[in-house]
C-alpha atoms as a PDB file:
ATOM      1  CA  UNK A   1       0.087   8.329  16.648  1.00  0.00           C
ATOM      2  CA  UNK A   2       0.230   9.654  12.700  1.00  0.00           C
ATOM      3  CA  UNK A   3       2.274   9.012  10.194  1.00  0.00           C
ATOM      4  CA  UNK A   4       4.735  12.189   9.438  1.00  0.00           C
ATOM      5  CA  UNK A   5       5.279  13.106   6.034  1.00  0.00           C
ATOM      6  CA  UNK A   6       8.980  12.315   6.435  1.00  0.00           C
ATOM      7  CA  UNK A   7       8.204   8.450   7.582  1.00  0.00           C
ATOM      8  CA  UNK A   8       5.805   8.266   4.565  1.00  0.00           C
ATOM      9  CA  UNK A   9       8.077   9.884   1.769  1.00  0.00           C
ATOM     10  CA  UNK A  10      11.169   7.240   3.252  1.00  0.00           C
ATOM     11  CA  UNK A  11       8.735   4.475   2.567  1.00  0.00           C
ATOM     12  CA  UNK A  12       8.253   5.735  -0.462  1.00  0.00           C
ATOM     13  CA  UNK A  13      12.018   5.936  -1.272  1.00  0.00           C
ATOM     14  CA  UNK A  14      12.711   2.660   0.157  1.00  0.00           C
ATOM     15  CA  UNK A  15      10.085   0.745  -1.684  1.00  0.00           C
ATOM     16  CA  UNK A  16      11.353   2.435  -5.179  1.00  0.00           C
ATOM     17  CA  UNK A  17      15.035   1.291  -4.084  1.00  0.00           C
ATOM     18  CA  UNK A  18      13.961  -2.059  -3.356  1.00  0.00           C
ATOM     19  CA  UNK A  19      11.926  -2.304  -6.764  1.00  0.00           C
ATOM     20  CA  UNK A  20      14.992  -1.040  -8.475  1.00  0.00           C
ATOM     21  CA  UNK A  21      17.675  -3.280  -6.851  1.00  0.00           C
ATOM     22  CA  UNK A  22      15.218  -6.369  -6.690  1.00  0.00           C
ATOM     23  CA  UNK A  23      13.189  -6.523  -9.594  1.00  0.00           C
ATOM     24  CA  UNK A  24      14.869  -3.996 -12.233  1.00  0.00           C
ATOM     25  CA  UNK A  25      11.069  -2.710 -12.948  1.00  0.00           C
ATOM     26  CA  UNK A  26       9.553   0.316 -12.499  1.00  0.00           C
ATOM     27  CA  UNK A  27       6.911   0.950  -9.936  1.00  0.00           C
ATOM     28  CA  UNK A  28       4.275   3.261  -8.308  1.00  0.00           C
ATOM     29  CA  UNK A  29       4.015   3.549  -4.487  1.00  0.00           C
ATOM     30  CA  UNK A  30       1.235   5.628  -2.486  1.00  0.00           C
ATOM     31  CA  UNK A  31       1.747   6.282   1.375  1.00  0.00           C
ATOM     32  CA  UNK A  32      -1.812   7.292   3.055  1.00  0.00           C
ATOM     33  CA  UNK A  33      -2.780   8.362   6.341  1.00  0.00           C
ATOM     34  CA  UNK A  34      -5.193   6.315   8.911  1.00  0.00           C
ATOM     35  CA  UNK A  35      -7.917   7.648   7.050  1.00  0.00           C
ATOM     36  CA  UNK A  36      -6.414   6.658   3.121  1.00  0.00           C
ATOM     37  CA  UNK A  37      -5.835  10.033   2.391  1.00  0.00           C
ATOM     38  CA  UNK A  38      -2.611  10.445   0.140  1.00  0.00           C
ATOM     39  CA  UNK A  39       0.598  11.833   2.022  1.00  0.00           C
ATOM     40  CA  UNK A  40       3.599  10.641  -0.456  1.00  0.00           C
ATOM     41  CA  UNK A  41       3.777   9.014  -3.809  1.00  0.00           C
ATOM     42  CA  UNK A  42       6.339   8.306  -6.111  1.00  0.00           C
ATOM     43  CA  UNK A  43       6.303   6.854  -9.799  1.00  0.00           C
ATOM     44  CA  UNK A  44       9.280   5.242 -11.197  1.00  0.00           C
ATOM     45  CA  UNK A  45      10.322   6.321 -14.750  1.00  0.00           C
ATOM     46  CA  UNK A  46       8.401   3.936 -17.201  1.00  0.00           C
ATOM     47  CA  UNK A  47       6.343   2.665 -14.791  1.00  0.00           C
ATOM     48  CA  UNK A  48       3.006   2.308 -16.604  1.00  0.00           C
ATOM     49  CA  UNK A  49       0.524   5.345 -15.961  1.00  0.00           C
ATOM     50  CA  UNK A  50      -2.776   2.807 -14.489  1.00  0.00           C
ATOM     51  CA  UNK A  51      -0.527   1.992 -11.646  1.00  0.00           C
ATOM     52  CA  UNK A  52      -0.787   5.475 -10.162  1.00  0.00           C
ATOM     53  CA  UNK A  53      -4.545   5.173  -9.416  1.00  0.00           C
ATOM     54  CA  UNK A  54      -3.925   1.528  -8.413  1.00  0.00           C
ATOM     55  CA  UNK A  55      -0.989   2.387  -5.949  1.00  0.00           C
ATOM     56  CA  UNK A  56      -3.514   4.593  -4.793  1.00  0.00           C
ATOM     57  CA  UNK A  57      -6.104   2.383  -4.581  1.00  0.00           C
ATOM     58  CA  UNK A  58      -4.341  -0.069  -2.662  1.00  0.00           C
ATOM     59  CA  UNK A  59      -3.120   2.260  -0.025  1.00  0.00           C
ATOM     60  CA  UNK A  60      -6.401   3.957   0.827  1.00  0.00           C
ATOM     61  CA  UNK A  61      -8.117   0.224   0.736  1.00  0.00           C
ATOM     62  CA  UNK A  62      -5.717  -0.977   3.401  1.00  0.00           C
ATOM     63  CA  UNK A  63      -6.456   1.850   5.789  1.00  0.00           C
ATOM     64  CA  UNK A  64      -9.746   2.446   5.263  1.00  0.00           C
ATOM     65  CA  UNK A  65     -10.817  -1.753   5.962  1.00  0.00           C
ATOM     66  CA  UNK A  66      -7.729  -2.114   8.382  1.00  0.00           C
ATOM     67  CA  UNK A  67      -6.404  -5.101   6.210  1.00  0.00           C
ATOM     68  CA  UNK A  68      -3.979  -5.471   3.665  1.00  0.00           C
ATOM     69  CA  UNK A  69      -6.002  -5.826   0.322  1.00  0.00           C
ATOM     70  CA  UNK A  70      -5.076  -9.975  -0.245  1.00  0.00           C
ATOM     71  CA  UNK A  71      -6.849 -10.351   3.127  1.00  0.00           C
ATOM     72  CA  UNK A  72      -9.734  -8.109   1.917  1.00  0.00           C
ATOM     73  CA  UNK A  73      -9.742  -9.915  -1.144  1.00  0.00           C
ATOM     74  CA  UNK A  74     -10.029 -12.972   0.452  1.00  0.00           C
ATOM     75  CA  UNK A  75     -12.930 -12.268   2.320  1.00  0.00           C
ATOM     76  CA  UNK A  76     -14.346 -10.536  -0.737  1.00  0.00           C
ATOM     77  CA  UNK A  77     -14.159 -14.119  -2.526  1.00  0.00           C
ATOM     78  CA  UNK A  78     -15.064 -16.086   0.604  1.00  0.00           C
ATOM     79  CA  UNK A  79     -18.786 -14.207   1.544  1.00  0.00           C
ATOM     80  CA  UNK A  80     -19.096 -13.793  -2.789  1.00  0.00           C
ATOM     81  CA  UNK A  81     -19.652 -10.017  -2.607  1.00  0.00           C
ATOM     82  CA  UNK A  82     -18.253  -6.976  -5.046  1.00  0.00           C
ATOM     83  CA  UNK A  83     -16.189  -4.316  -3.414  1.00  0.00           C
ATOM     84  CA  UNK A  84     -18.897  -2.203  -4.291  1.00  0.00           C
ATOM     85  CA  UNK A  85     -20.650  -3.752  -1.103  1.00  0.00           C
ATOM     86  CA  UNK A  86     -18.853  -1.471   0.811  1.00  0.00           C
ATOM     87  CA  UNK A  87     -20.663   1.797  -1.189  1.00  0.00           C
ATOM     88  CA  UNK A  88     -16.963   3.080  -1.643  1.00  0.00           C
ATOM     89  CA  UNK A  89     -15.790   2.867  -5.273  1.00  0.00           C
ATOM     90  CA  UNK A  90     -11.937   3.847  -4.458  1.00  0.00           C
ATOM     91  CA  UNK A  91     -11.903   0.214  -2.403  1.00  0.00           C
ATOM     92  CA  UNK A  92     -10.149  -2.918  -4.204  1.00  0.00           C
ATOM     93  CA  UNK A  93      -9.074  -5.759  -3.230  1.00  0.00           C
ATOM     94  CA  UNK A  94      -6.207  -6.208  -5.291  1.00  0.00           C
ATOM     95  CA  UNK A  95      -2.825  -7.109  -3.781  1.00  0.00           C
ATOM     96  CA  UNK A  96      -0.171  -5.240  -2.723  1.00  0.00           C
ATOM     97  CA  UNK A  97      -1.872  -2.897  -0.297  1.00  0.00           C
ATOM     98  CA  UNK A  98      -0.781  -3.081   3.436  1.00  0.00           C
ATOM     99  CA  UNK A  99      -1.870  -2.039   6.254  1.00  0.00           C
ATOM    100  CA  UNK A 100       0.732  -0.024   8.362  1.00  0.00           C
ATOM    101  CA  UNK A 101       0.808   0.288  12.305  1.00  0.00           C
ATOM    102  CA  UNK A 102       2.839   2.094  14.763  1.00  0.00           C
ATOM    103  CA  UNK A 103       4.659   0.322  17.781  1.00  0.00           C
ATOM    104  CA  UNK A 104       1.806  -0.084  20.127  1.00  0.00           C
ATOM    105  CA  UNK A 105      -0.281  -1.848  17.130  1.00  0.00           C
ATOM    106  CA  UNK A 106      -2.000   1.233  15.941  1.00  0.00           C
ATOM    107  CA  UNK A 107      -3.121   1.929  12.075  1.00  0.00           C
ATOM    108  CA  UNK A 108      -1.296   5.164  11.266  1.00  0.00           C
ATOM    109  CA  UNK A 109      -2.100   4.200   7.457  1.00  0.00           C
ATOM    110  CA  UNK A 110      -1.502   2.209   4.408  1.00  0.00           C
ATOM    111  CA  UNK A 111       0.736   1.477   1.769  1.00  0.00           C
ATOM    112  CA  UNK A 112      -0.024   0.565  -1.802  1.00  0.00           C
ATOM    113  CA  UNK A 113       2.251  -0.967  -4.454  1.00  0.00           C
ATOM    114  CA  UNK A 114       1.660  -1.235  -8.486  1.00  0.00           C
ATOM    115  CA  UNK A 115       3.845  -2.169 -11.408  1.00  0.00           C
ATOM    116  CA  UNK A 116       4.658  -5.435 -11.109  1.00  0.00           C
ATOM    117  CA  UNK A 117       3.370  -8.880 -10.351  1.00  0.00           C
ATOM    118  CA  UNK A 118       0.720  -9.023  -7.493  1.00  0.00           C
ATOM    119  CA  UNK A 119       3.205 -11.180  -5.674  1.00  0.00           C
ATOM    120  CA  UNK A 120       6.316  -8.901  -6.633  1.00  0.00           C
ATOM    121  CA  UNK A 121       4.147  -5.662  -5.622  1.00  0.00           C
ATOM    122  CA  UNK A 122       3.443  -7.620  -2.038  1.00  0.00           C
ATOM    123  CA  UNK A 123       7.211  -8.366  -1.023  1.00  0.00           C
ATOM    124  CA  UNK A 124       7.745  -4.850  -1.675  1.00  0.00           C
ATOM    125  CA  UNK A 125       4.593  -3.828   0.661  1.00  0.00           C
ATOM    126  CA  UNK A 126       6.065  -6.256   3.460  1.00  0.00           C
ATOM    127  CA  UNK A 127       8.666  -4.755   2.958  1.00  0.00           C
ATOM    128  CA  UNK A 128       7.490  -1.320   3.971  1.00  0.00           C
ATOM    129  CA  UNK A 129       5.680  -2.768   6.707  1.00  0.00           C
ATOM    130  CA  UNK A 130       8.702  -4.487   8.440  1.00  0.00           C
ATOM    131  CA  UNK A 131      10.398  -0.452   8.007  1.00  0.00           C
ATOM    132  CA  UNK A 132       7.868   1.191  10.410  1.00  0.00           C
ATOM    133  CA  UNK A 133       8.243  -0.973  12.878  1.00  0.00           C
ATOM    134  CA  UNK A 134      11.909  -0.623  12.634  1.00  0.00           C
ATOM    135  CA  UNK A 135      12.048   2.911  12.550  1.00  0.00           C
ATOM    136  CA  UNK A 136       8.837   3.141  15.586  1.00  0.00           C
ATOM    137  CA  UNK A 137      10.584   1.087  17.868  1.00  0.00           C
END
């Protein structure tokens, strides 16, 4: 399965709600295919202008490794080796990247979240996560 441009774009609007209602701050939010190319973005007003590439970043890292970047980052810390490892410089293991899957355990892409805390940007990532399998049951 793939991930529609209508799925992606309410994952988009859901995570902006959520950011809004939740933490009153202004984020960025990617959406990318299984292969971390971008299919919906949003930016929040105000929300600072480096978290577009980071959003970005943190999608296409989750789909392309097939882990959400805090587990990437982990392992990044854990064998002591740069991202650059990997001889892709769009990869990062910063948090707030997920991985997303359809209802048979599939990657159909990732999500990426940047603007706030790294913890902040997570809950709003899980958050997205928990919505595809709701809405690919």
């Amino acid at each position: 399965m793939e991930i529609s441009l209508q799925l992606a774009q309410t994952l988009v609007d859901k995570a902006i709600a959520k950011a809004a209602a939740d933490f009153k701050r202004p984020i960025c939010v990617a959406v990318c295919d299984k292969y971390g190319f971008l299919l919906a973005f949003g930016r929040m007003d105000g929300a600072p202008v480096r978290s577009i590439a980071l959003s970005q970043g943190k999608a296409y890292s989750a789909a392309r490794m097939g882990v959400d970047t805090d587990a990437f980052l982990e392992r990044l810390n854990r064998e002591n080796i740069p991202a650059s490892y990997f001889c892709d410089d769009k990869l990062t293991g910063l948090p707030g990247g997920v991985v997303l899957k359809d209802g048979k355990d599939e990657l159909i892409g990732g999500a990426g979240i940047s603007g706030l805390k790294p913890e902040e940007d997570l809950a709003i990532a899980t958050m997205m996560v928990a919505e595809v399998k709701q809405l690919l049951k």
